[in-house]
Protein backbone atom coordinates (compact mmCIF):
# COMPACT_ATOMS: atom_id res chain seq x y z
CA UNK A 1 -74.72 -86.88 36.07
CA UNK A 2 -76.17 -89.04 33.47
CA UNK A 3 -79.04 -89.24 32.00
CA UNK A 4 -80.75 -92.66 30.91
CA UNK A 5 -83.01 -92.34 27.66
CA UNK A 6 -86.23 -94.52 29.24
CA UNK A 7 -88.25 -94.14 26.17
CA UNK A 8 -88.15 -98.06 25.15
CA UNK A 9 -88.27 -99.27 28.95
CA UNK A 10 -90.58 -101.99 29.26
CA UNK A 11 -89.42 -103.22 33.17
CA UNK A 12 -87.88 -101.15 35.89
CA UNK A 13 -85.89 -103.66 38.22
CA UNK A 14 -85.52 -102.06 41.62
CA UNK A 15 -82.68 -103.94 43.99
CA UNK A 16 -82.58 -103.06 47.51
CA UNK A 17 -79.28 -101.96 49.04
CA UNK A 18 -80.22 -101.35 52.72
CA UNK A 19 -77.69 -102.23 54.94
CA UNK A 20 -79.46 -105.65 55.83
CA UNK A 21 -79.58 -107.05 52.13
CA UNK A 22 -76.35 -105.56 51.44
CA UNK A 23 -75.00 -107.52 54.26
CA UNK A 24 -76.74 -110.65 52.18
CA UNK A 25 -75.09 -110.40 49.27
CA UNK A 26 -77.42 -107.67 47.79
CA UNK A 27 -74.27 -105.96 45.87
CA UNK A 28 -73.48 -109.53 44.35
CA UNK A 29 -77.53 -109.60 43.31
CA UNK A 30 -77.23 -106.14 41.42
CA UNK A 31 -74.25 -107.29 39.45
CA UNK A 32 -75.54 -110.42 38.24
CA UNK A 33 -78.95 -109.25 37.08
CA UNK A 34 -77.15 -106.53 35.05
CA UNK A 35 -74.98 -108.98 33.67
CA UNK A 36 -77.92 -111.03 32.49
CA UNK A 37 -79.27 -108.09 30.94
CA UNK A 38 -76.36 -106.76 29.10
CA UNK A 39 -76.09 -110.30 28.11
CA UNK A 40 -79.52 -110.64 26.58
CA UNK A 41 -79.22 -107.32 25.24
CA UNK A 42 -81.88 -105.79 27.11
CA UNK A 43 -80.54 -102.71 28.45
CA UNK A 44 -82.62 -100.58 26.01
CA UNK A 45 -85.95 -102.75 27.70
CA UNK A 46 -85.10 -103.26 31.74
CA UNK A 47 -83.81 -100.52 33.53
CA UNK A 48 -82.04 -101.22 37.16
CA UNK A 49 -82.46 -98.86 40.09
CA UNK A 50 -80.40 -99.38 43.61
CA UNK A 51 -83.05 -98.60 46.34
CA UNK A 52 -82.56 -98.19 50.10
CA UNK A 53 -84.58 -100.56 52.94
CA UNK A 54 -88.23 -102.13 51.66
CA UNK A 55 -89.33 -103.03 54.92
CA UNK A 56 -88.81 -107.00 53.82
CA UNK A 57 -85.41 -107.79 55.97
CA UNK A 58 -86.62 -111.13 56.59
CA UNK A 59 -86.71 -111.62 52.68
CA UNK A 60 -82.90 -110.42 51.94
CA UNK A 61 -82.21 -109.61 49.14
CA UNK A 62 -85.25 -108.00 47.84
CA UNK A 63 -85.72 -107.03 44.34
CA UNK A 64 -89.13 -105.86 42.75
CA UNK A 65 -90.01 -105.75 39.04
CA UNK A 66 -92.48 -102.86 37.83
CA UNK A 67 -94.95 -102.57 36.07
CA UNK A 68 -96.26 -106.20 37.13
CA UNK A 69 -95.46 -105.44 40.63
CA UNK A 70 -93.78 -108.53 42.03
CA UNK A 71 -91.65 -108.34 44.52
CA UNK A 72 -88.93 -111.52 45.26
CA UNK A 73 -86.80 -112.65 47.84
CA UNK A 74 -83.20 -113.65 46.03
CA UNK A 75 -80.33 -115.66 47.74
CA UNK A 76 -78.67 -117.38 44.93
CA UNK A 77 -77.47 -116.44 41.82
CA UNK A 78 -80.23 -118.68 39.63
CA UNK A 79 -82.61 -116.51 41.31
CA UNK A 80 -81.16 -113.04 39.99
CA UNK A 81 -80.43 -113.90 36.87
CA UNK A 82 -84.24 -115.65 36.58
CA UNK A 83 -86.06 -112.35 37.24
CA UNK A 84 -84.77 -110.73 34.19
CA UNK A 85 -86.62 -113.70 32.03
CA UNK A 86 -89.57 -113.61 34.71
CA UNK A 87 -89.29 -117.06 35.61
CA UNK A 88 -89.17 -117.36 38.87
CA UNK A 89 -89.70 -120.22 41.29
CA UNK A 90 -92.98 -119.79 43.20
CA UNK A 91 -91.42 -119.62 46.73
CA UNK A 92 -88.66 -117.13 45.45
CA UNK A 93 -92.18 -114.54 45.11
CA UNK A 94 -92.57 -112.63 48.03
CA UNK A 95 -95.97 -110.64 46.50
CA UNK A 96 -97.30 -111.08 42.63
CA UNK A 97 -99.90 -109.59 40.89
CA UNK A 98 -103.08 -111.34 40.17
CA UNK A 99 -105.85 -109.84 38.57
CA UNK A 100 -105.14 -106.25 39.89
CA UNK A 101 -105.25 -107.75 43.53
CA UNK A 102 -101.73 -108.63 45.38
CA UNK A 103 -101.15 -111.91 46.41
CA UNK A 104 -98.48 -113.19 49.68
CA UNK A 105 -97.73 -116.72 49.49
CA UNK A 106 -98.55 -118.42 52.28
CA UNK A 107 -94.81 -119.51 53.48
CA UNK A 108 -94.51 -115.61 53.70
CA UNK A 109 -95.07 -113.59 56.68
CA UNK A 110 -96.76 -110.23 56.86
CA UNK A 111 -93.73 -107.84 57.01
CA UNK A 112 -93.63 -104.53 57.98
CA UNK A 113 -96.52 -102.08 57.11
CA UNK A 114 -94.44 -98.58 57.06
CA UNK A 115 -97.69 -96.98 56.54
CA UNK A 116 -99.79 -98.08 59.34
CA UNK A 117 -102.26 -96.20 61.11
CA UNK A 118 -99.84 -94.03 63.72
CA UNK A 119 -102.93 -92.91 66.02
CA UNK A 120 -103.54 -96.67 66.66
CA UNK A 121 -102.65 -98.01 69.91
CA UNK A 122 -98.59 -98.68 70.72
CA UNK A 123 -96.87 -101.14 72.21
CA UNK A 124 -93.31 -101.50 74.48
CA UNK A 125 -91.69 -104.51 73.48
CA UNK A 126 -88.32 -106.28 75.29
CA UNK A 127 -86.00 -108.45 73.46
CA UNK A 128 -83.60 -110.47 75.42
CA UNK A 129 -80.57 -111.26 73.45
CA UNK A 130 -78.73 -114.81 74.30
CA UNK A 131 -75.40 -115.68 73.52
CA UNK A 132 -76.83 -119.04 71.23
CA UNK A 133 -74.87 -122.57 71.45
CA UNK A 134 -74.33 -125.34 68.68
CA UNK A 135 -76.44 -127.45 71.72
CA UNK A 136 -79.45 -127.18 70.79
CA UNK A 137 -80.27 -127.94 74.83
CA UNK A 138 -78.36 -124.19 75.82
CA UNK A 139 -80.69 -122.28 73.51
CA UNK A 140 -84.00 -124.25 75.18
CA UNK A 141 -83.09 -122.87 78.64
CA UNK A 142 -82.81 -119.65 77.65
CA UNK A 143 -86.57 -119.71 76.31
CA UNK A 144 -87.46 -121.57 79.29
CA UNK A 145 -85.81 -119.39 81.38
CA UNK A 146 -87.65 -116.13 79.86
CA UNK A 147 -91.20 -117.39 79.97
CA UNK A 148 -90.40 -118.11 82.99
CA UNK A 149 -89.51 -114.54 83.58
CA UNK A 150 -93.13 -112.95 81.98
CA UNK A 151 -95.21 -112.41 84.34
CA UNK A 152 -92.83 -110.58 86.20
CA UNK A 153 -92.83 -108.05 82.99
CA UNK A 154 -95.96 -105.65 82.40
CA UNK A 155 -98.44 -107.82 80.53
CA UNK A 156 -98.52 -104.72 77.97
CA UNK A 157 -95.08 -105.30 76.94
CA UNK A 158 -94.44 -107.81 73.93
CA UNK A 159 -91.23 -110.16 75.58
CA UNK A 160 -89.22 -111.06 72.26
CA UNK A 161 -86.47 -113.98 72.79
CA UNK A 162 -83.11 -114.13 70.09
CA UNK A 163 -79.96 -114.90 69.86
CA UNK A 164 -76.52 -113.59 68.64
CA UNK A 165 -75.30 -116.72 67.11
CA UNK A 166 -75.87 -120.30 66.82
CA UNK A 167 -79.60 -119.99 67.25
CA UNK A 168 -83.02 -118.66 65.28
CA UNK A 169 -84.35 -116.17 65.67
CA UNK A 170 -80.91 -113.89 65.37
CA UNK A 171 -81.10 -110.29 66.78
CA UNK A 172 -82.53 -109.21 63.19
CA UNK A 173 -85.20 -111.50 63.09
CA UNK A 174 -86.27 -110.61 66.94
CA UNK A 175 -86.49 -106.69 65.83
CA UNK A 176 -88.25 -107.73 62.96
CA UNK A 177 -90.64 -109.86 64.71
CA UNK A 178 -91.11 -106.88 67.19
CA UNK A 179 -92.25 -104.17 64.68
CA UNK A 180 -94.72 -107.14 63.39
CA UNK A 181 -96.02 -107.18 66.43
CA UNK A 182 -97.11 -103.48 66.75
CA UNK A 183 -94.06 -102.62 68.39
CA UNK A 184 -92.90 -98.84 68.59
CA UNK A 185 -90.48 -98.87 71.31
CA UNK A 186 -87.81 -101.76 71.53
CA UNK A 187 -85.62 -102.19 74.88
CA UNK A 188 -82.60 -104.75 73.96
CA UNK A 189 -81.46 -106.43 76.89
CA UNK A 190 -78.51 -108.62 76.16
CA UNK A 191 -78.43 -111.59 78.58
CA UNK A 192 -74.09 -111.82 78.76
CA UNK A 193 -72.07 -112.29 81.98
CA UNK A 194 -69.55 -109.89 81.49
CA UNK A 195 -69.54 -106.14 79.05
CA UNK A 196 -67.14 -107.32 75.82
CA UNK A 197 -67.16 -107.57 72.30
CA UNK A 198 -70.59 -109.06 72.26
CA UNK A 199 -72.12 -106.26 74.01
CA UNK A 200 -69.94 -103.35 72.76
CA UNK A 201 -69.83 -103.90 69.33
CA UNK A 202 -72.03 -106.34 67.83
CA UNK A 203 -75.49 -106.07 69.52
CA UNK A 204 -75.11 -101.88 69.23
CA UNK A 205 -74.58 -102.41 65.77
CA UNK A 206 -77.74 -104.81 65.12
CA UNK A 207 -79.45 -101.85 66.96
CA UNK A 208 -77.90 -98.98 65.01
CA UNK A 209 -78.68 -101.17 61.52
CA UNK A 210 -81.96 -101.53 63.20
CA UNK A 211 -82.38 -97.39 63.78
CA UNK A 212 -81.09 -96.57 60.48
CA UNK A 213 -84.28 -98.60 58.55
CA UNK A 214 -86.55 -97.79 61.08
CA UNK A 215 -86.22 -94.57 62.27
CA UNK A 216 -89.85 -94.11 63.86
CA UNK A 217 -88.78 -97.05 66.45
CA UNK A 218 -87.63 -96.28 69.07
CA UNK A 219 -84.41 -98.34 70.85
CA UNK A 220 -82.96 -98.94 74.15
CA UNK A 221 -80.34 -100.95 74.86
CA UNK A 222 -79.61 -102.58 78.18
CA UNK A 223 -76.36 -103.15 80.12
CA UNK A 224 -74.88 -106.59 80.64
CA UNK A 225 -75.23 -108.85 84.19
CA UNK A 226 -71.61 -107.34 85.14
CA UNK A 227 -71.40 -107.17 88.57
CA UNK A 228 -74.02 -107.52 90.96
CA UNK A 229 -74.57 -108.66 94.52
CA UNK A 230 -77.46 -111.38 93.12
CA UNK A 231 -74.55 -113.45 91.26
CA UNK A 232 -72.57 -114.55 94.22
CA UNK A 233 -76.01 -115.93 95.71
CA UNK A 234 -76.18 -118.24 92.31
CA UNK A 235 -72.37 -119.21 92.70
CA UNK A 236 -72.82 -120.05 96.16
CA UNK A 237 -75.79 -122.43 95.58
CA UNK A 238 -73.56 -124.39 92.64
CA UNK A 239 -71.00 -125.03 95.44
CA UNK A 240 -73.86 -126.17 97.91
CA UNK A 241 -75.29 -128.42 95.39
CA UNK A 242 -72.23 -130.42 95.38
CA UNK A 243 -72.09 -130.43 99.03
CA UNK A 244 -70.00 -127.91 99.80
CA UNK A 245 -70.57 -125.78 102.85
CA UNK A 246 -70.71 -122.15 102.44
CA UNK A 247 -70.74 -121.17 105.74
CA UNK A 248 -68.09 -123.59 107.05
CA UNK A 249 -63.82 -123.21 107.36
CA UNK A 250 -62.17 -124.94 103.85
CA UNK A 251 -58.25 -123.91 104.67
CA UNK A 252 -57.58 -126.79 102.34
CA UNK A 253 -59.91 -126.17 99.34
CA UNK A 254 -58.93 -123.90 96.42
CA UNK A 255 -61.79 -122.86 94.08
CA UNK A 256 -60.91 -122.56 90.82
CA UNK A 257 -63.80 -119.84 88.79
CA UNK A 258 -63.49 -120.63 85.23
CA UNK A 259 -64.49 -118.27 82.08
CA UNK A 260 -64.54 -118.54 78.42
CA UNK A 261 -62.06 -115.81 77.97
CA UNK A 262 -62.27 -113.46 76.01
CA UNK A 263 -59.86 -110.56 74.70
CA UNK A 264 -61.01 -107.35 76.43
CA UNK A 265 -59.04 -106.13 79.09
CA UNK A 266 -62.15 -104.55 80.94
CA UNK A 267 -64.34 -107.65 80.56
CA UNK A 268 -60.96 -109.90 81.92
CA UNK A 269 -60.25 -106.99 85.00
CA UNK A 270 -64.37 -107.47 86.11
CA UNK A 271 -63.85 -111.27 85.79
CA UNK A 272 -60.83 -110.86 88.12
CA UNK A 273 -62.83 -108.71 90.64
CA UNK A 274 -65.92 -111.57 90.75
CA UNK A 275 -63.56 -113.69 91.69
CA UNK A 276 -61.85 -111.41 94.79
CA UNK A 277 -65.30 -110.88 96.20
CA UNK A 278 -66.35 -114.13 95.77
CA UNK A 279 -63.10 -115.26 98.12
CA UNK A 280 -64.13 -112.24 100.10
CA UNK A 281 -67.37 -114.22 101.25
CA UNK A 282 -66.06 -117.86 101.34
CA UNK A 283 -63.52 -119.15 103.94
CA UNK A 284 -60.92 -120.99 101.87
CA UNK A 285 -57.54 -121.60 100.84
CA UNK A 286 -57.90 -119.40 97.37
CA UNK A 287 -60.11 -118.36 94.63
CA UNK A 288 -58.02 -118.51 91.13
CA UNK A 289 -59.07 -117.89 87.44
CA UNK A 290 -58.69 -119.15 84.12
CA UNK A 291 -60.13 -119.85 81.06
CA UNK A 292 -61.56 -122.00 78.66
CA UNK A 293 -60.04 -119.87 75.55
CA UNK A 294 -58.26 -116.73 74.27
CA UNK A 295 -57.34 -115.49 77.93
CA UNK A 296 -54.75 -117.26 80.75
CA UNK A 297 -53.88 -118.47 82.73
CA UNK A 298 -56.00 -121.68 80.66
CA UNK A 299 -57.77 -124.11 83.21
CA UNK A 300 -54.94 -126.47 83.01
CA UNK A 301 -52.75 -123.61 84.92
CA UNK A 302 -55.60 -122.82 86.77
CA UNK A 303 -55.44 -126.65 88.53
CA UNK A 304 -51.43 -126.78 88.66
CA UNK A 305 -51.90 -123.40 90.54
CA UNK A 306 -54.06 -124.73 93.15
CA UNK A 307 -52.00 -127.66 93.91
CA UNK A 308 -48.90 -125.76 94.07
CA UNK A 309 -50.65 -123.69 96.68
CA UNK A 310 -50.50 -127.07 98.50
CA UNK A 311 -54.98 -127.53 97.97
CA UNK A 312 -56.32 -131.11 99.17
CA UNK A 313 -59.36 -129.98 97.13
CA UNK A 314 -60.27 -128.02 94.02
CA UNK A 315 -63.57 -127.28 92.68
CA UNK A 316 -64.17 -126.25 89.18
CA UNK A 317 -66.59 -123.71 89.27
CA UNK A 318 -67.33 -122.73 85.65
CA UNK A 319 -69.05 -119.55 85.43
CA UNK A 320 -71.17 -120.22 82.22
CA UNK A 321 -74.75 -119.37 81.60
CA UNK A 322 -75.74 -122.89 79.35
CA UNK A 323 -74.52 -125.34 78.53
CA UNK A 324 -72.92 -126.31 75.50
CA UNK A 325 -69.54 -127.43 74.13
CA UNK A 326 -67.35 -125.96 76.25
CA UNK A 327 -69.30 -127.60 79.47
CA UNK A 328 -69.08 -131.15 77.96
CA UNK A 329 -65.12 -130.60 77.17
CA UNK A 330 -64.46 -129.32 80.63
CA UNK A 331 -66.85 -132.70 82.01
CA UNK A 332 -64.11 -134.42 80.21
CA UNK A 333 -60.60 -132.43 81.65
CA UNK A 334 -62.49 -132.72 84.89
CA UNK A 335 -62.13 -136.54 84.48
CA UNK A 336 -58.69 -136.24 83.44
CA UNK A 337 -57.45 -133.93 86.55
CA UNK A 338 -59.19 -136.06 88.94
CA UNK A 339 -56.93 -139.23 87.15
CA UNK A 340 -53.99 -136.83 87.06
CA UNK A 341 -53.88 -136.07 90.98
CA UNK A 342 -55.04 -139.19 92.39
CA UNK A 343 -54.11 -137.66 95.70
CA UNK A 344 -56.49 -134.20 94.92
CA UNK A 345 -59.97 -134.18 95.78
CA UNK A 346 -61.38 -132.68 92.33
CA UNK A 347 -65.04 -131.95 91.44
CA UNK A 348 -66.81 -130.05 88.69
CA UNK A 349 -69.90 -127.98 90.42
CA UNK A 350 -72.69 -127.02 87.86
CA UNK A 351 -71.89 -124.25 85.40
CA UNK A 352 -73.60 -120.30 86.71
CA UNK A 353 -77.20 -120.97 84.63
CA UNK A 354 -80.07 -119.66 84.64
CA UNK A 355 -80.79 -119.94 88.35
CA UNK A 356 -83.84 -117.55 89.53
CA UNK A 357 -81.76 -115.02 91.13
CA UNK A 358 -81.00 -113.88 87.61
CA UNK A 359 -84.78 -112.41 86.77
CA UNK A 360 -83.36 -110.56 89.47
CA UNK A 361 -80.88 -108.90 87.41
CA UNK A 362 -82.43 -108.85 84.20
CA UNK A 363 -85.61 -106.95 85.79
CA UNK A 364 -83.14 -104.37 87.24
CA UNK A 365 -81.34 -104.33 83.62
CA UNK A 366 -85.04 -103.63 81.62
CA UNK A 367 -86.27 -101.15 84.47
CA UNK A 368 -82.59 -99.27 83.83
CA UNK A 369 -83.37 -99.37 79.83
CA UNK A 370 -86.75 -98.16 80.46
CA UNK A 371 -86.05 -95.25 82.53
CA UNK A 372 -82.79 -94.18 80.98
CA UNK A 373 -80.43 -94.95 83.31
CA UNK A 374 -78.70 -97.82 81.88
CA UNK A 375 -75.13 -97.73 80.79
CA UNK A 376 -76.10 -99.57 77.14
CA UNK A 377 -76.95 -96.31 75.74
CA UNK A 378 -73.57 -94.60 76.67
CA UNK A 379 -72.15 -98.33 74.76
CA UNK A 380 -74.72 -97.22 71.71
CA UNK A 381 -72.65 -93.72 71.52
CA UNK A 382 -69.46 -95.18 72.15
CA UNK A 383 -70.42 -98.01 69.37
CA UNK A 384 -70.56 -94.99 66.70
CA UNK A 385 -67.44 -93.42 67.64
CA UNK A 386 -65.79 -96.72 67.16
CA UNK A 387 -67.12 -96.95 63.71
CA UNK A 388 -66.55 -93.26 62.65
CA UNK A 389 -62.75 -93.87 63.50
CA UNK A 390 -62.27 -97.52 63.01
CA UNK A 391 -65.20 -98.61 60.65
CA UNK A 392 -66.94 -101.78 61.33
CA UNK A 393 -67.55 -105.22 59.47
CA UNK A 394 -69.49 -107.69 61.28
CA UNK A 395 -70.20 -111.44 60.94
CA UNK A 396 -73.53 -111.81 63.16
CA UNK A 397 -76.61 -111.65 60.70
């Protein structure tokens, strides 16, 4: 193993690899200030030391600079290569050093205090996980949706909204903001229709990123919507709110349930068996499937299949939970089918949603987490078999 000679050190430059900075670029950061060192010749002067997590994942990367003590928050080159000349833009500081006395800027938040006082009182926290949409309008009913949803939740438990993609605060930030909070005990409940990659892979590995710098926290993890009896309620008020009688004979009408698709076979097969035993409870001609991407039949089969089956009327029932851009493309191949088939009756009901019914669900899903009954952790377990024989790169930070 080598051994440095540190008797001429002046600086120690420590760079954080934990798994959330490295996933930032942190390895790119440790390259370039040594580069700017050896450059400089200062290797005899500043010394470089990889570290693991610093409790600043907000910050990513971190690096701190000892003696002086200040600790900054790089994302650019510039940055790196400025800290070996100490000079720094002010907002790149996360703490300095003034007069013996540490100073936060104000544009930083408090981060996490891995020494706090454990005999202090403890807190549950949830954090529901949305899919996030480029609309900003999807991402505003799911807040609305869970405040609307709080005081069905103990009043002791923090209730933490994020988001997988698309949206702030991502699944990293919403742990984060947890902890912050006084949080000691995090339930993840992902709000998803149906158990794919989402919910196998990526959330679990947020969580098990999540364990791995915070091992005194304690994680749950929640099981998707799946199937339950409370979603056909919510499907059968979309078709009422376009008229349509649930209770009355439609031997003509085909309804066509409409996903966006995805490539898991299990997620496709519990799609599939919505659909049965949502024709189960209607009287019509047919319930068929497709999809907006990825899977088939696409909805374009979907509405050839239907009139081939000889339907005077179709309705599009999209089984979304916001809206987004796949809602305002299928408003727009809803206009084209109905110009298509003049002689088709053709309407577009209102996408799934967040209709009431589904606190429902999500209260079952959290009570499951909290007792230990829910199927997420089993997805937590399988999540790290997958990675032990597969290995894992993911995209949603």
């Amino acid at each position: 193993m080598t051994t440095w000679n540190l008797s001429n050190m002046q600086r120690h430059v420590l760079i954080c690899n934990g798994a959330t900075c490295m996933g930032a670029g942190a390895e790119d950061v440790t390259q370039q200030i040594r580069d700017e060192i050896r450059a400089h010749k200062l290797d005899d002067k500043i010394h470089t030391s990889r570290t693991r997590c610093n409790g600043r994942c907000k910050d990513k990367c971190v690096v701190i600079d000892y003696p002086k003590g200040t600790w900054y928050s790089v994302q650019n080159e510039a940055t790196a290569r400025a800290i070996v000349h100490e000079n720094v833009f002010e907002e790149q500081i996360i703490y300095s050093i003034e007069h013996g006395e540490r100073i936060r800027g104000d544009h930083r938040i408090k981060g996490i205090d891995k020494y706090r006082n454990r005999k202090g009182k403890k807190s549950k926290a949830v954090l529901f996980v949305g899919h996030g949409s480029r609309l900003e309008a999807g991402n505003e009913e799911v807040r609305k949706f869970i405040d609307q949803m709080r005081p069905s939740i103990d009043a002791s438990v923090l209730v933490e909204t994020c988001f997988l993609e698309f949206a702030s605060p991502n699944i990293e930030d919403g742990i984060q903001s947890c902890i912050e909070l006084g949080a000691d005990e995090i339930h993840v409940i992902p709000i998803i229709l149906l158990h794919a990659g989402h919910s196998k892979l990526h959330i679990p590995a947020e969580i098990e990123e999540a364990k791995e710098q915070f091992p005194d926290i304690r994680f749950t993890y929640g099981q998707t919507i799946g199937i339950h009896d409370e979603i056909f309620g919510i499907l059968k008020t979309r078709l009422t709110e376009i008229g349509f009688d649930v209770d009355g004979a439609h031997p003509q009408t085909a309804i066509l349930l409409i996903g966006r698709g995805c490539s898991d076979d299990a997620a496709i097969q519990d799609f599939y068996t919505i659909s049965n035993m949502l024709y189960e409870q209607l009287d019509v001609m047919t319930v068929e499937q497709a999809f907006m991407g990825v899977a088939e039949p696409t909805v374009e089969q979907g509405i050839q299949k239907c009139i081939n089956r000889g339907a005077q009327k179709i309705v599009m029932l999209p089984y979304f939970l916001f809206t987004g851009i796949l809602m305002e493309r299928m408003g727009r191949m809803a206009q084209r089918f109905i110009e298509e088939n003049p002689t088709v009756d053709i309407s577009l009901a209102q996408y799934f949603g967040y209709h009431p019914k589904l606190q429902t669900v999500l209260l079952e899903r959290l009570q499951q987490a909290i007792d230990g009954t829910s199927t997420g952790m089993q997805d937590l377990e399988n999540f790290r078999k997958y990675v032990e024989e597969h290995g894992y790169e993911h995209h949603h930070h």
